[in-house]
C-alpha atoms as a PDB file:
ATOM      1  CA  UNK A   1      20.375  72.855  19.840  1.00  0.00           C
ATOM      2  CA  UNK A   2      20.970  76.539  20.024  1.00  0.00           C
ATOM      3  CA  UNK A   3      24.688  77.613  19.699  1.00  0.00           C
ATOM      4  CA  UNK A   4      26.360  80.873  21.702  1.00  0.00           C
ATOM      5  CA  UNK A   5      28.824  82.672  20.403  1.00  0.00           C
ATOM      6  CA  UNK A   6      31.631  84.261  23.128  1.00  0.00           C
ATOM      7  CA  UNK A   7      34.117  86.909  21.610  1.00  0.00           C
ATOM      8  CA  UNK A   8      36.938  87.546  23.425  1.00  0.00           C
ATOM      9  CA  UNK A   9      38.706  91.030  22.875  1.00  0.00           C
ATOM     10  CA  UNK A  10      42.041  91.680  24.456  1.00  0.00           C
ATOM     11  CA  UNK A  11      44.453  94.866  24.616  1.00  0.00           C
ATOM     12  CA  UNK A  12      47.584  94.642  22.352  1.00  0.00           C
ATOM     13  CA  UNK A  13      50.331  97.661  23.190  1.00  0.00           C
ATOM     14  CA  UNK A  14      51.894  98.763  20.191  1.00  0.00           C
ATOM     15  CA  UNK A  15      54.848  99.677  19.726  1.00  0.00           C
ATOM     16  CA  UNK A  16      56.481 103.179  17.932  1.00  0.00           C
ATOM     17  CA  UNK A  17      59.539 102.102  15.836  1.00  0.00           C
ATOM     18  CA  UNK A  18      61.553  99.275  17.222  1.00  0.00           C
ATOM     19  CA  UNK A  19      60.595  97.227  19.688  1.00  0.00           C
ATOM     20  CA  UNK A  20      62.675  97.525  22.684  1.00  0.00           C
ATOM     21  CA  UNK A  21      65.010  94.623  23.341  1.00  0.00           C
ATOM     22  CA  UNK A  22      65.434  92.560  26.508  1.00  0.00           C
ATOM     23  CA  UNK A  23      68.763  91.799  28.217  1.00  0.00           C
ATOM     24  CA  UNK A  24      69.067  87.966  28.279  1.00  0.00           C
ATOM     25  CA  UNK A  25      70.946  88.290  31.626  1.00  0.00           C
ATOM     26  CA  UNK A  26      67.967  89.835  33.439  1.00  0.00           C
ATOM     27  CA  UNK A  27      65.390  87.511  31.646  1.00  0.00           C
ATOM     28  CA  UNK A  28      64.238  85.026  33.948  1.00  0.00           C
ATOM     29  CA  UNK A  29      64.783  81.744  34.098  1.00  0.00           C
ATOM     30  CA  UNK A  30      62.109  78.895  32.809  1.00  0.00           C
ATOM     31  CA  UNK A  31      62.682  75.655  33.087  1.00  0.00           C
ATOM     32  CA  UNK A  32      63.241  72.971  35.879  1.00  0.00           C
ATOM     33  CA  UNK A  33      65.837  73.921  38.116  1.00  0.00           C
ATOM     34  CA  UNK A  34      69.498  72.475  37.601  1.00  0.00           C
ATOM     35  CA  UNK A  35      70.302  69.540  40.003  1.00  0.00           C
ATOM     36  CA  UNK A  36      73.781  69.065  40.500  1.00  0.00           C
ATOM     37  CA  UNK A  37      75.576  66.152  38.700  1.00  0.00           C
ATOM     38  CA  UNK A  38      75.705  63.997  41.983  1.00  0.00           C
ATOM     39  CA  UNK A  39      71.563  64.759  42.427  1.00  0.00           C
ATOM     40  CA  UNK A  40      71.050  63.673  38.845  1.00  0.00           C
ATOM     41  CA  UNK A  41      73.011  60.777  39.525  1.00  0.00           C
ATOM     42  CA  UNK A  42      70.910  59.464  42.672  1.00  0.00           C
ATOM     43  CA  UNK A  43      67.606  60.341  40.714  1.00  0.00           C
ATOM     44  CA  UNK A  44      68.502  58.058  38.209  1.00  0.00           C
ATOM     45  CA  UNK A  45      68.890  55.498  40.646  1.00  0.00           C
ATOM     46  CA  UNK A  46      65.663  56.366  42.276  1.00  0.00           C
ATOM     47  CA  UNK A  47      63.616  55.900  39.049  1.00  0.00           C
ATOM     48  CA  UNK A  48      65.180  52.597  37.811  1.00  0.00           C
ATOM     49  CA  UNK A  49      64.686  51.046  41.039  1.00  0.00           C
ATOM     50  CA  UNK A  50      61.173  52.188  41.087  1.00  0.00           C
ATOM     51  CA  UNK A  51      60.508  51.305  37.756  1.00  0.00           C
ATOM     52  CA  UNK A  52      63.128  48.687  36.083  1.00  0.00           C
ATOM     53  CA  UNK A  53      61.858  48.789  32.943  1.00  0.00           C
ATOM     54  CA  UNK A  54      61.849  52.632  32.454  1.00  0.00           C
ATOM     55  CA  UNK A  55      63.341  53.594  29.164  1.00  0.00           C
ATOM     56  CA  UNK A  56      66.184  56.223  28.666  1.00  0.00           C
ATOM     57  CA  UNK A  57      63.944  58.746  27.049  1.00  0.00           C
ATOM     58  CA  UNK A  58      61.584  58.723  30.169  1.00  0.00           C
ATOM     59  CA  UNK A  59      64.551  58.882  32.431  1.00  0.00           C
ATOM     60  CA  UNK A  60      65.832  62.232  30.379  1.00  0.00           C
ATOM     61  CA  UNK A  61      62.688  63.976  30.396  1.00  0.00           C
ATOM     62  CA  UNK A  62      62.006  63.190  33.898  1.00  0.00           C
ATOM     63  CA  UNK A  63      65.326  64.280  35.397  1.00  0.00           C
ATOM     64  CA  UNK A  64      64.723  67.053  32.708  1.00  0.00           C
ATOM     65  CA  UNK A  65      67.979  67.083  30.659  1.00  0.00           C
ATOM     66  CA  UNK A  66      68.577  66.037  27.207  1.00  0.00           C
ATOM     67  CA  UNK A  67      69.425  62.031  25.928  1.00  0.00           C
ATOM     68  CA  UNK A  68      73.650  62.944  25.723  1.00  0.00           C
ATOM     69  CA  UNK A  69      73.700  63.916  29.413  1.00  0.00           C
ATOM     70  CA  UNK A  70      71.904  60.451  29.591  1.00  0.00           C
ATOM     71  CA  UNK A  71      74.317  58.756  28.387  1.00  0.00           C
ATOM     72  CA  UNK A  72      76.958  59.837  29.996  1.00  0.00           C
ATOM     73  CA  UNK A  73      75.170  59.125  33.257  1.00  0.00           C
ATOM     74  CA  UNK A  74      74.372  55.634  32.982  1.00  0.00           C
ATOM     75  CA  UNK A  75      78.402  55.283  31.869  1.00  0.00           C
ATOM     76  CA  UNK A  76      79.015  56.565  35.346  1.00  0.00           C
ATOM     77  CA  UNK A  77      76.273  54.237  37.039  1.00  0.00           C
ATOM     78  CA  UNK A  78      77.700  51.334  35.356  1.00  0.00           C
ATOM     79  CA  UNK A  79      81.463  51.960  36.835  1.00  0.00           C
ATOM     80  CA  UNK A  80      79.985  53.554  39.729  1.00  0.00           C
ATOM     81  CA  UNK A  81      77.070  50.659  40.914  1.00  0.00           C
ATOM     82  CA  UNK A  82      77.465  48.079  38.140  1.00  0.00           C
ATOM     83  CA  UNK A  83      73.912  49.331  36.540  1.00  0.00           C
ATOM     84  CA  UNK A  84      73.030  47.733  33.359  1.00  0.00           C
ATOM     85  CA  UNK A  85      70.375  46.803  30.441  1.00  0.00           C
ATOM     86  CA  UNK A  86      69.383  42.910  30.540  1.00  0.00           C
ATOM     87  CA  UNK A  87      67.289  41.797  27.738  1.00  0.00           C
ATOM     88  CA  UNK A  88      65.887  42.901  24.312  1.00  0.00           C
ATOM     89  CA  UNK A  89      65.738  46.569  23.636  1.00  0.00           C
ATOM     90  CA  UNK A  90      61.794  46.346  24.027  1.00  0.00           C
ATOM     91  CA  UNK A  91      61.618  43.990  27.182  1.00  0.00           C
ATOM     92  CA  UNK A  92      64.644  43.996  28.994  1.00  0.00           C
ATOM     93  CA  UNK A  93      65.029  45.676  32.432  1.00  0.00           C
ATOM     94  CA  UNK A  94      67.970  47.675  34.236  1.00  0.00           C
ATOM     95  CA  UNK A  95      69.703  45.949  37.042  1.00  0.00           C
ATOM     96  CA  UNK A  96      71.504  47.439  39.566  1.00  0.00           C
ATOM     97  CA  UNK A  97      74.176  44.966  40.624  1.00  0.00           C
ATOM     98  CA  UNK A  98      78.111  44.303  41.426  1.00  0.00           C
ATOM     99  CA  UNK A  99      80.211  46.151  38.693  1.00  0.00           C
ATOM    100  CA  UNK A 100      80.950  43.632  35.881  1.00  0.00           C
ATOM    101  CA  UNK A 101      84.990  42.179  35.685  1.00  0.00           C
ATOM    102  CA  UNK A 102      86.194  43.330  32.609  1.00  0.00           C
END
C-alpha cells in the first residue's frame, strides 16, 4: 500500500513590534446566547419532563450555564412547581409535583 504525502502551507502575517491589542468591548460575542432567567427556568422544565432522569450536569450544559446557576434554579423550581429528586443519586428521577408542606 502506497502512502501520499499532502503538505499544507498557509500565510502567517507578522507582526513589527507589538502586536496590536483588541478592545474587549468591540470583540464579538461567542457563546450561546443569554436566555433570560424566566426562559432558563421553563427550559429546565422542558428537559426534565422530557427526560426524568436527566442529571444536573446535562441540564447545565444544555441550557448552557455553569452547575451554581443550576442550583439555584432547581431551588426556585422546587418553591415554584414542587420539582424534586426521588431515589438514589444514580437511579432516581425528578418529579414535578405539588410543592412539599414544610
Amino acid at each position: 500500500m502506497e502512502v501520499d504525502e499532502v503538505a499544507l502551507v498557509l500565510p502567517i502575517q507578522r507582526f513589527e513590534g507589538t502586536a496590536p491589542k483588541s478592545d474587549p468591548k468591540s470583540a464579538p460575542k461567542v457563546g450561546p446566547k443569554k436566555l433570560a432567567p424566566q426562559a432558563r427556568l421553563d427550559m429546565i422544565i422542558a428537559l426534565v419532563k422530557d427526560n426524568p432522569l436527566i442529571t444536573r450536569e446535562e441540564i447545565a450544559k444544555t441550557v448552557g450555564v455553569g452547575h451554581t446557576t443550576i442550583q439555584n434554579d432547581l431551588r426556585i423550581l422546587k418553591e415554584q412547581h414542587g420539582l424534586r429528586y426521588e431515589g438514589s443519586s444514580k437511579t432516581g428521577q425528578w418529579v414535578i409535583g405539588e410543592k412539599e408542606e414544610q
